[in-house]
Protein backbone atom coordinates (compact mmCIF):
# COMPACT_ATOMS: atom_id res chain seq x y z
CA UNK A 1 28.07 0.41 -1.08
CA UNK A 2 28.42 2.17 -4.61
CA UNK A 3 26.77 0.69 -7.42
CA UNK A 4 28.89 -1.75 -9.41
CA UNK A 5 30.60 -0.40 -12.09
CA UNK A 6 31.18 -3.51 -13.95
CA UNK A 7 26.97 -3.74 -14.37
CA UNK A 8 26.81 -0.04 -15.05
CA UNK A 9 29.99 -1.07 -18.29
CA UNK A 10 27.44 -4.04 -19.33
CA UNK A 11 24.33 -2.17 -19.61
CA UNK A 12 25.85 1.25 -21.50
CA UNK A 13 27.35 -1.65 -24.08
CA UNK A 14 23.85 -3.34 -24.31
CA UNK A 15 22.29 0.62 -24.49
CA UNK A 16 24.91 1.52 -26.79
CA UNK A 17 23.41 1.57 -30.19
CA UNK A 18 19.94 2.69 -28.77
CA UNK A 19 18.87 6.81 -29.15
CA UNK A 20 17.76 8.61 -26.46
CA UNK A 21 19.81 6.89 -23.89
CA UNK A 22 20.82 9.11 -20.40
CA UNK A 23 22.13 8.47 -17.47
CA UNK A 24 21.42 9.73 -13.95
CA UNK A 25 22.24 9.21 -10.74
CA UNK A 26 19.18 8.02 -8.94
CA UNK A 27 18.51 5.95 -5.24
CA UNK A 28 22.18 5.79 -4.27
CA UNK A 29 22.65 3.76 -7.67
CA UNK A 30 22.52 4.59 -11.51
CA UNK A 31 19.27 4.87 -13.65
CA UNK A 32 19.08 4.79 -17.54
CA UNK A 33 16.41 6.78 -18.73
CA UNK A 34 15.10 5.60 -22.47
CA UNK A 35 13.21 8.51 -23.72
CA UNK A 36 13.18 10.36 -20.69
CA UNK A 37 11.40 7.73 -18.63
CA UNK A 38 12.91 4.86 -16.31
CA UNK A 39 13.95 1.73 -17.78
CA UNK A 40 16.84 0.28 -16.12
CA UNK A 41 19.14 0.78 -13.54
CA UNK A 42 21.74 -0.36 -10.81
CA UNK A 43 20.71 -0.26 -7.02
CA UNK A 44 24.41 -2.27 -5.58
CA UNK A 45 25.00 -4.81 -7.84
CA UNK A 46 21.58 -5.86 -8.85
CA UNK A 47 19.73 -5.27 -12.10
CA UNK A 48 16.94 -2.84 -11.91
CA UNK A 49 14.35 -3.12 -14.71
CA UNK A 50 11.21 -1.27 -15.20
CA UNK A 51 8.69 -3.77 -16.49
CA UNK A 52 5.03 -4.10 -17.68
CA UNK A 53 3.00 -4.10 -14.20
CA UNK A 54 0.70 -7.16 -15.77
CA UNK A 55 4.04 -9.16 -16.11
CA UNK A 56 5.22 -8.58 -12.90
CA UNK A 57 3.85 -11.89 -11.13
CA UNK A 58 5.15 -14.02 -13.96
CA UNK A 59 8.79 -12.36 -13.70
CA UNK A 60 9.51 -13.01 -10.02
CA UNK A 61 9.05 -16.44 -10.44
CA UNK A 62 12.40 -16.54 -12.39
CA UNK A 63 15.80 -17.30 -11.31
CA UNK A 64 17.25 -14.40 -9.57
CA UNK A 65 14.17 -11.93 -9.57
CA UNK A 66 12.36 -9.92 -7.28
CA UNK A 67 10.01 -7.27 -6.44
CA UNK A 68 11.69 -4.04 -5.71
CA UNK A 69 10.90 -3.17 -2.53
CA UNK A 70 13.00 0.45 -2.16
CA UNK A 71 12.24 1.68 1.26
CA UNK A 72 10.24 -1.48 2.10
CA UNK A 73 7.52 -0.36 -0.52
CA UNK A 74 7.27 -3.00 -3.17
CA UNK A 75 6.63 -1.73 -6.16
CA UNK A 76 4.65 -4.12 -8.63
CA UNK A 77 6.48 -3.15 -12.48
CA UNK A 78 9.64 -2.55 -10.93
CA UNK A 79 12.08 -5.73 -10.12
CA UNK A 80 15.22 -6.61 -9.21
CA UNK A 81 17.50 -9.05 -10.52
CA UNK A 82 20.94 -10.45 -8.82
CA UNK A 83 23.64 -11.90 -10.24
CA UNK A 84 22.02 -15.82 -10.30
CA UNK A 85 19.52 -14.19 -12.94
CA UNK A 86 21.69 -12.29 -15.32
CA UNK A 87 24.66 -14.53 -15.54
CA UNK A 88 24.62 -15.37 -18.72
CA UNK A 89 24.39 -12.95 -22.02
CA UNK A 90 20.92 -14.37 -22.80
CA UNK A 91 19.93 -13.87 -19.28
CA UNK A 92 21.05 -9.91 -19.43
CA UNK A 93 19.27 -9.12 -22.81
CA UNK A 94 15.95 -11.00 -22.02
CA UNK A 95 15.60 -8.16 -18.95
CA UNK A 96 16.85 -5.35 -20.39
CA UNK A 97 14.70 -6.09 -23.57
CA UNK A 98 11.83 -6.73 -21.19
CA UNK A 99 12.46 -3.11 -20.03
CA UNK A 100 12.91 -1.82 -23.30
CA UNK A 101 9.86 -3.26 -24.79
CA UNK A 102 8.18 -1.46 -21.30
CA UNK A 103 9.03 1.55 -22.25
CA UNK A 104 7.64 2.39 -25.50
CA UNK A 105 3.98 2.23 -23.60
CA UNK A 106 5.27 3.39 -20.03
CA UNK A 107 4.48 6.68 -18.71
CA UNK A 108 6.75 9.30 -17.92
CA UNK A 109 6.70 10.35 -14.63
CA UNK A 110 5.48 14.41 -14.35
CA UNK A 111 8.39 16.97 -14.20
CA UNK A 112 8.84 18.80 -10.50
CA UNK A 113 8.76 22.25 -10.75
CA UNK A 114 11.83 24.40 -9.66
């Protein structure tokens, strides 16, 4: 299954008016890198967000969040979030600003050489 395109249309208008915003195809879905590191993404229809490790526990208590477990390796800072926990506008910006917020301290992952 692609990645849903409707998601992908409500994150690039949340991302819109933020620099430094690219897009890449990534894990069968769509990632969003914020300068040049991961901060959200699509993986089907769910929400990906990249999130502070030592808020990880606390997130995946709420509605609609989980650990991402890509390739049955969960991965504590990383979480996914269905439909149930984005419905509503508040919903969407409270993770992606999670994710944003992430960012400015996250590390970028090291660049493979060609």
């Amino acid at each position: 299954m692609p990645y849903s395109e409707k998601l992908a249309n409500r994150i690039r208008d949340r991302l819109a008016e933020i620099p430094n915003i690219e897009e890449k195809a990534m894990m069968g879905g769509l990632t969003f890198m914020l300068n040049d590191k991961m901060c959200v993404g699509i993986i089907k229809d769910e929400l990906m967000c990249r999130i502070d490790p030592d808020f990880h526990d606390t997130a995946i208590e709420k509605p609609g969040c989980r650990t991402m477990d890509f390739t049955n390796r969960p991965m504590k800072g990383y979480v996914m979030i269905n439909d149930t926990g984005m419905k509503s506008k508040k919903d969407f910006d409270y993770w992606i600003d999670l994710a944003i917020d992430f960012n400015k301290k996250a590390k970028a992952s090291k660049k493979r050489k060609r």
